[in-house]
Protein backbone atom coordinates (compact mmCIF):
# COMPACT_ATOMS: atom_id res chain seq x y z
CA UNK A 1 57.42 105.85 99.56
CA UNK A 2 55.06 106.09 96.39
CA UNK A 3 55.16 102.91 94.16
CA UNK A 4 54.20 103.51 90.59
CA UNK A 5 53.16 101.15 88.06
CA UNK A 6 54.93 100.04 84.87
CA UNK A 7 58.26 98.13 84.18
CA UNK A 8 60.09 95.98 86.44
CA UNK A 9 62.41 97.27 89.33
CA UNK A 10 63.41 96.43 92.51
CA UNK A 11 64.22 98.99 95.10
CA UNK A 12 66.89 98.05 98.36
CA UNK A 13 65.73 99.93 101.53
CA UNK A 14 68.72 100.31 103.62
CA UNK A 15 68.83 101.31 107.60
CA UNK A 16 71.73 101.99 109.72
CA UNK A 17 72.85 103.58 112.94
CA UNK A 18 74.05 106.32 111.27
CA UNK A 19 77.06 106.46 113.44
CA UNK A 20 79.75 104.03 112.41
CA UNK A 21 81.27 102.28 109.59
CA UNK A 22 81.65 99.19 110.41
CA UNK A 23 78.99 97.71 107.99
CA UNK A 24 76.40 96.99 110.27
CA UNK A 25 73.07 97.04 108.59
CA UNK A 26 69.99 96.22 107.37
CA UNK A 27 68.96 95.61 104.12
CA UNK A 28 65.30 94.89 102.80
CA UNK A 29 64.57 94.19 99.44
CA UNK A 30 61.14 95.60 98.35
């Protein structure tokens, strides 16, 4: 990940399994 500076922002990194869809996940926002 690069990270650039300038305006505001926020950016959700999202991690799963990868093999269901039951909604099971995590969610970190940077």
């Amino acid at each position: 990940m690069r990270v650039y500076p300038g305006a505001d922002g926020k950016f959700t990194l999202y991690e799963d399994e990868g093999d269901e869809y039951d909604g099971k996940a995590v969610k970190i926002q940077l």
